[in-house]
N, C-alpha and C. Protein backbone atom coordinates (compact mmCIF):
# COMPACT_ATOMS: atom_id res chain seq x y z
N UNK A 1 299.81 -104.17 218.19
CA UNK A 1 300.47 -105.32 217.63
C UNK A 1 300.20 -106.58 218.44
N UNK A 2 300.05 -106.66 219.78
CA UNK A 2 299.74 -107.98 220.77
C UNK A 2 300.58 -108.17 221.05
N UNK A 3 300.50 -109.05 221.85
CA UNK A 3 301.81 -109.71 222.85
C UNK A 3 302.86 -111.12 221.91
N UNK A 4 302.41 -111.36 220.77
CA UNK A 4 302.97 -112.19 219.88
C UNK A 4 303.91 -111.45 219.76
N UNK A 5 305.83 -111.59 219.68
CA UNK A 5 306.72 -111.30 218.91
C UNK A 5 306.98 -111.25 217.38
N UNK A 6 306.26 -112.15 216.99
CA UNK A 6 306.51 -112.80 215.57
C UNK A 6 305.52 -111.61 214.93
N UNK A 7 304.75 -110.60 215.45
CA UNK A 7 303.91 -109.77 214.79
C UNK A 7 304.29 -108.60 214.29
N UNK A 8 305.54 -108.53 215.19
CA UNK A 8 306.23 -107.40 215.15
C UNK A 8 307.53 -107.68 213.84
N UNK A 9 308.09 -108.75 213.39
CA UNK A 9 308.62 -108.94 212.26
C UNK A 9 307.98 -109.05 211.29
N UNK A 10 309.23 -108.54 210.39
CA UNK A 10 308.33 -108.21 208.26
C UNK A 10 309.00 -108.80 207.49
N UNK A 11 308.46 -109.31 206.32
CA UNK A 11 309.13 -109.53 205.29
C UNK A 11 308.96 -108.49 204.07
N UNK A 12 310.41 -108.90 203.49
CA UNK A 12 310.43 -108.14 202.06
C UNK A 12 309.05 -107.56 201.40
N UNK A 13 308.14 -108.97 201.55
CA UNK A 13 307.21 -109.17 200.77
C UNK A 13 305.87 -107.67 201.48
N UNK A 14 306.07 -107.62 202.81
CA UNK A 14 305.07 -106.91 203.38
C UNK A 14 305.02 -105.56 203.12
N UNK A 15 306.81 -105.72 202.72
CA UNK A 15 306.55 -103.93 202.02
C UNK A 15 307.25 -103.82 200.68
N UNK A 16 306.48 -104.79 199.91
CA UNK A 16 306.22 -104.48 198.55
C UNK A 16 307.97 -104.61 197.96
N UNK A 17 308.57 -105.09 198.52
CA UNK A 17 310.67 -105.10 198.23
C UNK A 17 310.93 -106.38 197.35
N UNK A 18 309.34 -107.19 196.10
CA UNK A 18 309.76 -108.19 195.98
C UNK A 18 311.32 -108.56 195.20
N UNK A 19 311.29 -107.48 194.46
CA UNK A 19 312.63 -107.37 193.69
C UNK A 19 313.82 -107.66 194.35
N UNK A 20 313.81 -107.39 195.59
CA UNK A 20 314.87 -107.46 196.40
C UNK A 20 314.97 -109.00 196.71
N UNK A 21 314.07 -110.02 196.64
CA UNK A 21 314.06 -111.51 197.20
C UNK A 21 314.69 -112.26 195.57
N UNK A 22 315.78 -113.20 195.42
CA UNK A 22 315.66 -113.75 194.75
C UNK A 22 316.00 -115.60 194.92
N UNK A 23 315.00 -116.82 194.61
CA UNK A 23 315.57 -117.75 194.95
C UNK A 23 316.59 -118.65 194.27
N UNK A 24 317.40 -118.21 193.73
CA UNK A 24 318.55 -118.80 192.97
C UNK A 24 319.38 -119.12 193.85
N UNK A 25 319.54 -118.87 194.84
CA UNK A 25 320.76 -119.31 195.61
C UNK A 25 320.07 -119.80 197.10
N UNK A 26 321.20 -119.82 198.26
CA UNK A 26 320.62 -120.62 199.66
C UNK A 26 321.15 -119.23 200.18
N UNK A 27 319.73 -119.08 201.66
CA UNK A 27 320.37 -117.96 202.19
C UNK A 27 319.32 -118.78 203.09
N UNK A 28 319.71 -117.57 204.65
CA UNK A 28 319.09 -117.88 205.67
C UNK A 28 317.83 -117.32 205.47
N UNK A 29 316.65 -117.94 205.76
CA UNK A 29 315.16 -117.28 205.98
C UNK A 29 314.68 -117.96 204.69
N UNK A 30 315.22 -118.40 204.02
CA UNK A 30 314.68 -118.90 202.50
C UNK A 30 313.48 -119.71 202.51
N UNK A 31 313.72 -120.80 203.46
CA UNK A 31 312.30 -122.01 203.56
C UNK A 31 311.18 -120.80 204.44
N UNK A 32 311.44 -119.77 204.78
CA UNK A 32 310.63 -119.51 205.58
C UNK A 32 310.25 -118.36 204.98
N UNK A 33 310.35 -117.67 203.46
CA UNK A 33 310.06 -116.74 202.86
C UNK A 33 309.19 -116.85 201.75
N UNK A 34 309.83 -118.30 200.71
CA UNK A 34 308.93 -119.22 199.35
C UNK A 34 308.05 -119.42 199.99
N UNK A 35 307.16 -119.91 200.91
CA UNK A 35 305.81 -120.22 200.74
C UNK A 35 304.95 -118.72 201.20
N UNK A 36 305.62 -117.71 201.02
CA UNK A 36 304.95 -116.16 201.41
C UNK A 36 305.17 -115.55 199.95
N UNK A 37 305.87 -116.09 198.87
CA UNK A 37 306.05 -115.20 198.01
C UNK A 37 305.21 -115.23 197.05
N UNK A 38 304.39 -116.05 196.80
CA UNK A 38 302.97 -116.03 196.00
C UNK A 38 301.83 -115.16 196.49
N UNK A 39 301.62 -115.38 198.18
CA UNK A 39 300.84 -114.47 198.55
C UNK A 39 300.86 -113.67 199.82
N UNK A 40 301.64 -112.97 200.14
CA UNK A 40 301.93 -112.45 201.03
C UNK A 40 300.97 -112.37 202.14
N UNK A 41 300.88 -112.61 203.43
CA UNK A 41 300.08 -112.10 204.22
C UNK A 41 299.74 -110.75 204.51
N UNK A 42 300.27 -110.04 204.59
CA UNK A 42 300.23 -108.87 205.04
C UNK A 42 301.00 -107.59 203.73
N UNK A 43 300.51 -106.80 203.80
CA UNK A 43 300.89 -105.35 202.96
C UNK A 43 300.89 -104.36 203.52
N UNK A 44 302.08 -103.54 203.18
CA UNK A 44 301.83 -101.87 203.88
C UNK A 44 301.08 -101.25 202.55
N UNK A 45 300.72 -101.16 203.62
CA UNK A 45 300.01 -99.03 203.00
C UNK A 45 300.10 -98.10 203.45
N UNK A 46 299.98 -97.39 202.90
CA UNK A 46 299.94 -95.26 203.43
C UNK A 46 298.44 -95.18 203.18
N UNK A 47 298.83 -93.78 204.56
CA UNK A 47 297.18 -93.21 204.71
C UNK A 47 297.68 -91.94 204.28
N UNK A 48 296.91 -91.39 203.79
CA UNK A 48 297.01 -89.75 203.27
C UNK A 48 296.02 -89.22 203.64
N UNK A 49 296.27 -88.22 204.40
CA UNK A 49 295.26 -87.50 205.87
C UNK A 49 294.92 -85.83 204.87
N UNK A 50 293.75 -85.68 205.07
CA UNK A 50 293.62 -84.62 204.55
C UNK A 50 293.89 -83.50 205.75
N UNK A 51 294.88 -82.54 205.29
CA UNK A 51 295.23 -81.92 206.17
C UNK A 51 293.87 -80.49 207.04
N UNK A 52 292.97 -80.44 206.32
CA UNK A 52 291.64 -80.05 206.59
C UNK A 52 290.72 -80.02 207.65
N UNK A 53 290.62 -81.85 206.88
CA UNK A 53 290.28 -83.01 207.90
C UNK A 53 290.74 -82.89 209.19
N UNK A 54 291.98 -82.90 209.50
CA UNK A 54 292.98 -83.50 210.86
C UNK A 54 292.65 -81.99 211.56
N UNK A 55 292.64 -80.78 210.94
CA UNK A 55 293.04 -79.81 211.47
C UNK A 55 291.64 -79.36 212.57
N UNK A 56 289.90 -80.14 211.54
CA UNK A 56 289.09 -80.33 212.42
C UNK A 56 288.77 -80.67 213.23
N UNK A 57 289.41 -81.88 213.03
CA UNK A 57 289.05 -82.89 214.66
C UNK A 57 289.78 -82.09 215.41
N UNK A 58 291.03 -81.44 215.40
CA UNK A 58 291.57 -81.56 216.49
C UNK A 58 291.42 -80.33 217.00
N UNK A 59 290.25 -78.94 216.18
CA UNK A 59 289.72 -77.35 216.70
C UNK A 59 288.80 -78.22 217.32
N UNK A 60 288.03 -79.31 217.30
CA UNK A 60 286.58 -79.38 217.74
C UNK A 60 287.08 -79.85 219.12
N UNK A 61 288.22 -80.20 219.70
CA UNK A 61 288.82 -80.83 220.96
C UNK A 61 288.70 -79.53 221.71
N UNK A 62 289.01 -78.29 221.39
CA UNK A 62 289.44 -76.45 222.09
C UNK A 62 288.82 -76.08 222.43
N UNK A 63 287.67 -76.53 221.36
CA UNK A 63 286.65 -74.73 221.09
C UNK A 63 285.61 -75.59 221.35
N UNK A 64 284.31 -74.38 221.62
CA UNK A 64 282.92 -74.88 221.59
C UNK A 64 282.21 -75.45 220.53
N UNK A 65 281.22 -76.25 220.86
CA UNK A 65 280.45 -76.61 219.95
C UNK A 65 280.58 -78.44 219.86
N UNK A 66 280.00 -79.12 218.89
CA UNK A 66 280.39 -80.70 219.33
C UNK A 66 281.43 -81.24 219.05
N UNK A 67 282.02 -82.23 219.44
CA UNK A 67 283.41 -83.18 219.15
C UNK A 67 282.79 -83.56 217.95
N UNK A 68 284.12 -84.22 217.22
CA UNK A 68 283.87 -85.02 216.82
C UNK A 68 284.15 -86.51 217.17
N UNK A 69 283.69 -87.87 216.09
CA UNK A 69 283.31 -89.05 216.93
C UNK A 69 283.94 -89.86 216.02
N UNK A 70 284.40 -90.71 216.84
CA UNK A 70 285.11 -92.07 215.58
C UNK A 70 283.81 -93.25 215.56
N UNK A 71 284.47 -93.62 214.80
CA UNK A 71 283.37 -95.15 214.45
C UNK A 71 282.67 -95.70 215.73
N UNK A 72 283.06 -95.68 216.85
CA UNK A 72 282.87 -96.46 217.84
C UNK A 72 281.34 -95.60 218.55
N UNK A 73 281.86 -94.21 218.43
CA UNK A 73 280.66 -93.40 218.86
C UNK A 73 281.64 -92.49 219.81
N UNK A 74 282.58 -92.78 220.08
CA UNK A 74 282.85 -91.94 221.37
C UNK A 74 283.64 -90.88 220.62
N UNK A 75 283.83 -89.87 221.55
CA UNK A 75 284.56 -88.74 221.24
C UNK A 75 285.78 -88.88 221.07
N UNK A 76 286.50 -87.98 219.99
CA UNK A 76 287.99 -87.97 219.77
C UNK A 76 288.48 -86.86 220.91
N UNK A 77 289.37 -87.93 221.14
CA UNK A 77 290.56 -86.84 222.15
C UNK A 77 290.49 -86.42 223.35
N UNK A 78 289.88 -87.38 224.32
CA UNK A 78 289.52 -87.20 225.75
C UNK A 78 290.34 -87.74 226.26
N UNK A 79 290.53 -87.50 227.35
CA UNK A 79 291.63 -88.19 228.50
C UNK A 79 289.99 -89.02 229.51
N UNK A 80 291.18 -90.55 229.93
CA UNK A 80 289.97 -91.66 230.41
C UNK A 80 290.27 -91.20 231.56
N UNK A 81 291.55 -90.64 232.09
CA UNK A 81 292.45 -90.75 233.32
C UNK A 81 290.96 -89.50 234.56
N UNK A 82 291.16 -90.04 235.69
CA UNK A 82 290.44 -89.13 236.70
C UNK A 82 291.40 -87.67 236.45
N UNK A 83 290.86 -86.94 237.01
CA UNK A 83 291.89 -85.38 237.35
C UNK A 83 292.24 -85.82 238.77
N UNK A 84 293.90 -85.34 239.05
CA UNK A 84 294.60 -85.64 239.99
C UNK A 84 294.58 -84.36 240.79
N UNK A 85 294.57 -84.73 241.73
CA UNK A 85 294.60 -83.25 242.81
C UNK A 85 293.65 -83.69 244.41
C-alpha cells in the first residue's frame, strides 16, 4: 500500500456499494465523494485461485525437481534471510 495514509482508505464506490451513496441530502464526505461517483478510481476484485494451480507451486517448494517462477524470473517461496546459527 506505501507509506501514503490516504491509500489505505475506500470509498463506497471502490467496492462496488454505489446503491448505498445517495446525494439528496448533506452528509459528511459528500464534496469529497461526487466528483468520484462518475468514475471511480479504484475497484475491487476477486481472484479465484485454481485450487490445482496453488497446490503446485507450493509441492514444487518440498519435493524435487524445478520451482516454479513468477513473472519476475525468480523462484516462488524462498527465504532471502541468511541461515542463523
Amino acid at each position: 500500500m506505501g507509506p501514503n495514509l490516504a491509500d489505505r482508505f475506500i470509498t463506497p464506490f471502490d467496492v462496488n456499494w454505489f446503491h448505498a451513496v445517495r446525494f439528496d441530502h448533506d452528509f459528511i464526505g459528500r464534496d469529497a465523494l461526487e466528483p468520484l461517483a462518475g468514475s471511480p478510481p479504484r475497484t475491487l476484485v476477486t481472484l479465484e485461485w485454481n485450487p490445482d494451480d496453488v497446490l503446485d507451486v507450493y509441492r514444487s517448494m518440498f519435493g524435487p525437481g524445478p520451482r516454479h517462477r513468477h513473472r519476475a524470473g525468480r523462484a516462488v517461496g524462498g527465504s532471502g534471510d541468511a541461515p542463523v546459527g
